[in-house]
Protein backbone atom coordinates (compact mmCIF):
# COMPACT_ATOMS: atom_id res chain seq x y z
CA UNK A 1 -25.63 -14.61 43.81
CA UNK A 2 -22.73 -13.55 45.67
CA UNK A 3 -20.39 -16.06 47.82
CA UNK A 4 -17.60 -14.18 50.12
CA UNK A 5 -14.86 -15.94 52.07
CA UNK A 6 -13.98 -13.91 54.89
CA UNK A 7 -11.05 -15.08 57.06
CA UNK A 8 -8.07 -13.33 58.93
CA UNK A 9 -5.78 -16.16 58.91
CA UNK A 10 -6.25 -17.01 55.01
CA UNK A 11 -7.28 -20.42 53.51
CA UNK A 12 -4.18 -21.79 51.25
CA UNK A 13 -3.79 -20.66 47.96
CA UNK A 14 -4.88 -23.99 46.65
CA UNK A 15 -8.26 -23.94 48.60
CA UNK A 16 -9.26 -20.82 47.55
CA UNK A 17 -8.76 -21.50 43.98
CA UNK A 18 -10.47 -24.83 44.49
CA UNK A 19 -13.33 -22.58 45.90
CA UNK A 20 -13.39 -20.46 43.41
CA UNK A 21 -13.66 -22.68 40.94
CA UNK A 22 -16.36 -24.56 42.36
CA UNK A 23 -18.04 -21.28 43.24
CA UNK A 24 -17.88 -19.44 39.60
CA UNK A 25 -18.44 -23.46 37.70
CA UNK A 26 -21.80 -23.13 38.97
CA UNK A 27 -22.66 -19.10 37.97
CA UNK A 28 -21.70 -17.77 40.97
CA UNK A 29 -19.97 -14.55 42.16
CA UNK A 30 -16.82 -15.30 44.05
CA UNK A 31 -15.47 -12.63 46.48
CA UNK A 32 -12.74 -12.88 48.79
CA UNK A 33 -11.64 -11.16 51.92
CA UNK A 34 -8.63 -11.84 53.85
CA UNK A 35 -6.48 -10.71 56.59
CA UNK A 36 -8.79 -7.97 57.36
CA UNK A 37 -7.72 -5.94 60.35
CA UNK A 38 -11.05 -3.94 61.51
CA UNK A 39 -14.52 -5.08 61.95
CA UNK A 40 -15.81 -2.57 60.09
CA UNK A 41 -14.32 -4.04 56.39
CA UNK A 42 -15.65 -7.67 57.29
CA UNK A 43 -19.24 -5.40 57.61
CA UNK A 44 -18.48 -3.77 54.74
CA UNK A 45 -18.05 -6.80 52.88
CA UNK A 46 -21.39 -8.83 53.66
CA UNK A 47 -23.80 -6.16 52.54
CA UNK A 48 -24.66 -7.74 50.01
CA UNK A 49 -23.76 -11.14 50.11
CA UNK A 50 -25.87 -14.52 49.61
CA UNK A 51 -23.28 -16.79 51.38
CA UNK A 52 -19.98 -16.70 53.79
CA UNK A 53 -17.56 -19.01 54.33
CA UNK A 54 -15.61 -18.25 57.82
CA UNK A 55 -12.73 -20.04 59.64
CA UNK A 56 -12.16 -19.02 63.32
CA UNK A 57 -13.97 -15.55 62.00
CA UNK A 58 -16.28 -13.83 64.84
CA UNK A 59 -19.70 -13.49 63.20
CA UNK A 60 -22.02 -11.46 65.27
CA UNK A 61 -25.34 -9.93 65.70
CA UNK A 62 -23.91 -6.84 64.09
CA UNK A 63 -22.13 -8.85 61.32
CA UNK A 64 -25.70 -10.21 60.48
CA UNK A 65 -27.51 -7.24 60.77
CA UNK A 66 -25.11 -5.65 58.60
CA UNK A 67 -25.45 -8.67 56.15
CA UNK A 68 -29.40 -8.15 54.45
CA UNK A 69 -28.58 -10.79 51.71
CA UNK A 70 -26.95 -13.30 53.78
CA UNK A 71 -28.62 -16.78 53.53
CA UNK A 72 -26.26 -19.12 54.78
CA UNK A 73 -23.14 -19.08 56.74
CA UNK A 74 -20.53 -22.02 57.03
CA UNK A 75 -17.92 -22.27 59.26
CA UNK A 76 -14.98 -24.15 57.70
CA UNK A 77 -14.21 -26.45 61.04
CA UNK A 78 -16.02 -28.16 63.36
CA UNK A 79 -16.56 -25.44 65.85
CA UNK A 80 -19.34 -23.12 65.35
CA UNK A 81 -18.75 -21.19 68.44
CA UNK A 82 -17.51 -18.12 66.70
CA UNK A 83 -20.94 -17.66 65.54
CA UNK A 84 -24.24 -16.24 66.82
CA UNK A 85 -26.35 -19.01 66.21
CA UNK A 86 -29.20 -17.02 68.33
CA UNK A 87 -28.93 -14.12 65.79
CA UNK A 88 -28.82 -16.06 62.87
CA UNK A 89 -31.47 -18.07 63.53
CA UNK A 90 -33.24 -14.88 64.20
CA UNK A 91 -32.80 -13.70 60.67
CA UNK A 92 -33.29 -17.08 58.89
CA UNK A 93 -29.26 -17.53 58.27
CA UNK A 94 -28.61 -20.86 58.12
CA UNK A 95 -25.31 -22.00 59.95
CA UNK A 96 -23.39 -24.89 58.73
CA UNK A 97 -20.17 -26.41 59.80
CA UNK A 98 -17.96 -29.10 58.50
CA UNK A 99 -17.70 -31.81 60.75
CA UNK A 100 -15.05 -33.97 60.10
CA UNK A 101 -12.34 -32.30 57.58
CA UNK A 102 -10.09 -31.62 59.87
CA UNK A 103 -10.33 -34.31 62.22
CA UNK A 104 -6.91 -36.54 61.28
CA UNK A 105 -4.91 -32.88 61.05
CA UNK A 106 -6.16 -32.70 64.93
CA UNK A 107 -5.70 -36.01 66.05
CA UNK A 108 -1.91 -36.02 64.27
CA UNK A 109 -0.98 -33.15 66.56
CA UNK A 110 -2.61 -34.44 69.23
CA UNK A 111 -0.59 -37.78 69.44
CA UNK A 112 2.66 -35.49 67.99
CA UNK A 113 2.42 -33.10 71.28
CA UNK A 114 1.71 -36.06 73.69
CA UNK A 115 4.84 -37.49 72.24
CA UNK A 116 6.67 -34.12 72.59
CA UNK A 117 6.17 -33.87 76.27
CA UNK A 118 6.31 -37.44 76.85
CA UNK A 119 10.21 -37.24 75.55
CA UNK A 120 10.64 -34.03 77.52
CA UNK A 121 10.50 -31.83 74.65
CA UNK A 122 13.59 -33.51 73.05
CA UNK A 123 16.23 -32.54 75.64
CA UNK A 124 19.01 -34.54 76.54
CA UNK A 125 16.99 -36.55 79.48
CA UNK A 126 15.54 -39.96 78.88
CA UNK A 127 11.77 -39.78 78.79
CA UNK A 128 8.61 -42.34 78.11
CA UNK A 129 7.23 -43.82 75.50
CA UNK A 130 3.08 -43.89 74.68
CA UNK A 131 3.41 -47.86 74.20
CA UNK A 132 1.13 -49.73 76.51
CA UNK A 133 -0.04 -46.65 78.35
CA UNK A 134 -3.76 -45.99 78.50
CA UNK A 135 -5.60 -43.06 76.44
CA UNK A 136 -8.66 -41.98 77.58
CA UNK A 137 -10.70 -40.31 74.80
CA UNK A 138 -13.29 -37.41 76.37
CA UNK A 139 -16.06 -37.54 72.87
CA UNK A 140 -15.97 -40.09 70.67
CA UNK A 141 -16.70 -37.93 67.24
CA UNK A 142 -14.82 -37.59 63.68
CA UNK A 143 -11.55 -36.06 66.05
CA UNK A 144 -12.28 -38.65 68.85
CA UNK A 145 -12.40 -41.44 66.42
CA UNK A 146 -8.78 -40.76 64.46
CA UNK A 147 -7.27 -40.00 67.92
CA UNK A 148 -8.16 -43.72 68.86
CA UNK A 149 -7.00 -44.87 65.30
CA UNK A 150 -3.29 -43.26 65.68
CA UNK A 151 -3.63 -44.01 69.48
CA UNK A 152 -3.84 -48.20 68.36
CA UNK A 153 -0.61 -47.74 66.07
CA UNK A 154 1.27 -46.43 69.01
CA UNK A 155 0.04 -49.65 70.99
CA UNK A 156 -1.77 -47.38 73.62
CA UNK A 157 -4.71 -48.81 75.00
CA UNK A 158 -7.60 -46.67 73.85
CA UNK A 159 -10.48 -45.92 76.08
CA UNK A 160 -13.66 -43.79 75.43
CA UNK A 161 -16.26 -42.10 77.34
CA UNK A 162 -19.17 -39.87 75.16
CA UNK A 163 -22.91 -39.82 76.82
CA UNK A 164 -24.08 -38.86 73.02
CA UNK A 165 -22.20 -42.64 71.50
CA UNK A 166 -23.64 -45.94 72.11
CA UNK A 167 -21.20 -48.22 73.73
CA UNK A 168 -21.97 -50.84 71.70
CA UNK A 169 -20.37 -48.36 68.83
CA UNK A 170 -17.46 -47.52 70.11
CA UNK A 171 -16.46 -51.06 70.93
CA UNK A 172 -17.03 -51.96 67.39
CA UNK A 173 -14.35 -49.47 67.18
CA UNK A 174 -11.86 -51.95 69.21
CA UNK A 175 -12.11 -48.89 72.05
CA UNK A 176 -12.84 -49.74 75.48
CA UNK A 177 -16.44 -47.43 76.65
CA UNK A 178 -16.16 -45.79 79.98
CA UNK A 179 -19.55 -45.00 81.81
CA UNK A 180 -18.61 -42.25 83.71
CA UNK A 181 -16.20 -38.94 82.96
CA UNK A 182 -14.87 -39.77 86.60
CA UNK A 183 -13.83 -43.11 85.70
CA UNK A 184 -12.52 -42.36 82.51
CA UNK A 185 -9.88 -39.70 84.04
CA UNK A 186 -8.95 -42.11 86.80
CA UNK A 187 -8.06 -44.72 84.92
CA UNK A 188 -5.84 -43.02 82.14
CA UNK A 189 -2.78 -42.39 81.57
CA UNK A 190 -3.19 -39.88 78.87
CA UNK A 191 -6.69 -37.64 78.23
CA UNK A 192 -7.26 -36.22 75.03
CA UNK A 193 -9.76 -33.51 74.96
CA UNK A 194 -12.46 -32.79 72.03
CA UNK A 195 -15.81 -31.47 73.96
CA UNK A 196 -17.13 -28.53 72.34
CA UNK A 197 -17.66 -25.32 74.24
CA UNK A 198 -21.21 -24.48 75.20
CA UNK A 199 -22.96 -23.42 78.55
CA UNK A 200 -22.84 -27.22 79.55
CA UNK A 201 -18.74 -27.18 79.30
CA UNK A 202 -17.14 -24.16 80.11
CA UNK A 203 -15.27 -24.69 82.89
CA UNK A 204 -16.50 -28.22 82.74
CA UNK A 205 -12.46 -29.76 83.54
CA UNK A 206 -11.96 -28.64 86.79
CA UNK A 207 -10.35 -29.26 90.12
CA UNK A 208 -12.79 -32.10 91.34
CA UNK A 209 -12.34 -33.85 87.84
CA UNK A 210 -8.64 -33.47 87.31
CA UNK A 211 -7.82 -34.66 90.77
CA UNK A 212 -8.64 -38.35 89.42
CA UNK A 213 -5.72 -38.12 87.21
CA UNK A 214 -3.70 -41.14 87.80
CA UNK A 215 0.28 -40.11 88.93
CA UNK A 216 2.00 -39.28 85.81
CA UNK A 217 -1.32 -38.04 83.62
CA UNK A 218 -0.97 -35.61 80.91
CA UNK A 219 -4.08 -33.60 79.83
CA UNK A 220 -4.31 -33.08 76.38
CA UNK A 221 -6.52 -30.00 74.83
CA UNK A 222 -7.12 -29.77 70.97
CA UNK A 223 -10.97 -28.62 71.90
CA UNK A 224 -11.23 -25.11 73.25
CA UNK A 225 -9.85 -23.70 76.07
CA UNK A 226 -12.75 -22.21 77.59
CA UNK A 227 -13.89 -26.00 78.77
CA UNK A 228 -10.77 -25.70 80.96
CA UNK A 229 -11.09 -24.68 84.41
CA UNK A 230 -7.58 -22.75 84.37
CA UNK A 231 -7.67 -22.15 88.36
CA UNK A 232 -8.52 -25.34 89.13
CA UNK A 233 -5.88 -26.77 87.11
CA UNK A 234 -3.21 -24.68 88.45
CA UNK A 235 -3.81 -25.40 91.54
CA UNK A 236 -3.87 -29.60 91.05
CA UNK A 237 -0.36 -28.74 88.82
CA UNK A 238 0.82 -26.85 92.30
CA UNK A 239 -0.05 -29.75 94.81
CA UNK A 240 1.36 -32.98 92.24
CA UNK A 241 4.59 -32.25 90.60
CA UNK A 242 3.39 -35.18 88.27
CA UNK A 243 0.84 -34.00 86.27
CA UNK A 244 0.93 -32.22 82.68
CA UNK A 245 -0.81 -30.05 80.65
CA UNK A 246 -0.49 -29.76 76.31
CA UNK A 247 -2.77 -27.58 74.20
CA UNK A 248 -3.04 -26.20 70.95
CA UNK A 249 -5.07 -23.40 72.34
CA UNK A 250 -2.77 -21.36 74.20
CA UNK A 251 -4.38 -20.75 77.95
CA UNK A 252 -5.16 -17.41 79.49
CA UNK A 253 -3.39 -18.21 81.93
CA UNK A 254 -0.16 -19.10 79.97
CA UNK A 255 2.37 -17.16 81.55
CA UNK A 256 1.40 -18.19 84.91
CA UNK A 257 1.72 -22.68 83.30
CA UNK A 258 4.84 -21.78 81.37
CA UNK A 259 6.60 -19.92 84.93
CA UNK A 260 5.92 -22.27 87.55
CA UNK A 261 5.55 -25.74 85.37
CA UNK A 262 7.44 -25.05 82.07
CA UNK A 263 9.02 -28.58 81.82
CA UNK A 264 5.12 -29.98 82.54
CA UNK A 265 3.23 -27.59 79.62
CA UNK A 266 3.57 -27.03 75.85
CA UNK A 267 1.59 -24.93 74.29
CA UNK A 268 1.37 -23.76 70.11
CA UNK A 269 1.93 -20.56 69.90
CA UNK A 270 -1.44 -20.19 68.44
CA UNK A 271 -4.62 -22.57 67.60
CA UNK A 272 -2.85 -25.35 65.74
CA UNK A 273 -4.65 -28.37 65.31
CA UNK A 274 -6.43 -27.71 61.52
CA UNK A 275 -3.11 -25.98 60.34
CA UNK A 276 -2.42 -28.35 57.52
CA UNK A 277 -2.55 -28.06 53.49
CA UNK A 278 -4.97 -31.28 53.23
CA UNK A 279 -7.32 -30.18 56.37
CA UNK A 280 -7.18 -26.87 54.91
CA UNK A 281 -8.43 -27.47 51.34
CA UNK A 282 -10.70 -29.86 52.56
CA UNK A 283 -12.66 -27.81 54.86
CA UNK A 284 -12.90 -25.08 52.17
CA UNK A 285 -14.40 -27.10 49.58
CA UNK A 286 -16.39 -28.90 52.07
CA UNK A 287 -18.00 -25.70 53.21
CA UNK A 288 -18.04 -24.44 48.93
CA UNK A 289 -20.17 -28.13 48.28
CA UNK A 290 -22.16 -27.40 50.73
CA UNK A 291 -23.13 -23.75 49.55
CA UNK A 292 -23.90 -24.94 46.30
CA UNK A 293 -25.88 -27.86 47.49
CA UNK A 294 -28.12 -25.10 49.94
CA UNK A 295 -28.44 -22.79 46.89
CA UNK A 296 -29.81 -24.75 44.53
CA UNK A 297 -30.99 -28.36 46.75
CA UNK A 298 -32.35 -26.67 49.78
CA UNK A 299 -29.63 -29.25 51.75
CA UNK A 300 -29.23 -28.56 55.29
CA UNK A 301 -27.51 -31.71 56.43
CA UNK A 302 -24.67 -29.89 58.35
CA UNK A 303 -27.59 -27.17 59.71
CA UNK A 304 -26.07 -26.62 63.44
CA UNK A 305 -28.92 -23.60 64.24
């Protein structure tokens, strides 16, 4: 059997050998494909391929359709929405991610860019400091979780709100729960971000929501920014001169943030939040174990289709 990575912004060289090794310790073929500039060589490249290991990698209806092998893919993250689940569920492709291997490389930039802005981008101005302001986390999962962990060492006071986590668990966490999304945004100083982006989200931080934002709140996005509603936010950043914006997804609106509120946005110059060596091997060989343990176990415990 045949296992391809396919990604344009290449794993490290130490996760791919750690794949590889993984991949060809239990008899498999290991086949690599990276920085690949047209479609057409990531089709060539799945013909005939049991398994595929993606990062941020667009795998469509055509991609599976050109793939008649192809029995599982895994996504090497914890987003998914890169992939056609509809399609592959069509053609019996299992989808896996890896929830959780990246969640501390998020969560460190996440508290790094809130302290960023907070100290106006290290200029020669006196800023604040994240002590004894109030984080509001939006989903309490693996990224969620390490976000309130950091948050505690910074002495923030860490507040939750996720409809899918009991309250009872995340105050065994030490983390205030928050029973509405309303509440949670009018109360905190600070919102970090991690909702995923499906038809229930998009668009899903808008005007009416932002507008709770007490004076002096910073919205922080390591999710996706297609769950931002980028009108509405411009438009609350235009009426209150007090209220910021970070991201490690860089908007579509970016020029239009960065020209009329450049000292209230920062933005990485491209998605950011799982760039590290240790997030980077780990997702790899995450999404490698996993392969193996489909192949030859049948185990679909990260199935997301």
């Amino acid at each position: 059997m045949k296992i391809l990575v396919a990604t344009v912004k290449p794993f490290a060289p130490a996760a791919i050998n750690k794949i590889k090794s993984i991949v060809e310790d239990k008899g498999y073929e290991f086949l690599l494909l990276e920085k690949y500039e047209t479609n057409d060589q990531l089709l060539d490249a799945v013909k005939d391929v049991d398994a595929l290991i993606v990062r941020s990698d667009k795998i469509t209806n055509e991609v599976l359709n050109a793939a008649n092998n192809l029995k599982i893919v895994v996504r090497a993250g914890a987003g998914y929405d890169n992939v056609d689940l509809d399609s592959a569920r069509a053609k019996d492709v299992v989808v896996m991610n890896t929830p959780g291997q990246n969640s501390n490389a998020v969560s460190e930039l996440a508290l790094g860019m809130m302290v960023y802005l907070a100290r106006n981008k290290f200029q020669a101005k006196a800023g604040t400091e994240l002590k004894d302001k109030k984080i509001g986390i939006h989903a309490y999962g693996n990224v969620g979780q390490n976000v309130a962990r950091i948050a505690k060492g910074f002495g923030m006071d860490v507040f939750a709100y996720d409809p899918f986590v009991a309250n009872e668990s995340i105050e065994d966490d030490g983390v205030g729960a928050i029973d509405t999304v309303e509440e949670l945004y009018g109360s905190c100083d600070y919102i970090s971000l991690h909702i995923p982006a499906n038809k229930h989200t998009i668009n899903s931080i808008n005007y009416d929501l932002l507008k709770n934002l007490p004076k002096g709140g910073t919205l922080v996005n390591t999710a996706r920014k297609e769950v931002i509603d980028e009108e509405g936010l411009l438009k609350l950043m235009a009426e209150r001169d007090d209220i910021k914006y970070i991201s490690d997804i860089p908007p579509d609106r970016r020029e239009d943030f960065e020209r009329k509120f450049k000292d209230r946005v920062f933005f990485t110059p491209k998605k950011m939040g799982a760039q590290t060596m240790e997030a980077n091997i780990n997702a790899g060989v995450a999404a490698a174990k996993q392969i193996i343990r489909f192949l030859e176990e049948g185990d679909i415990t990260f199935k997301v289709n």
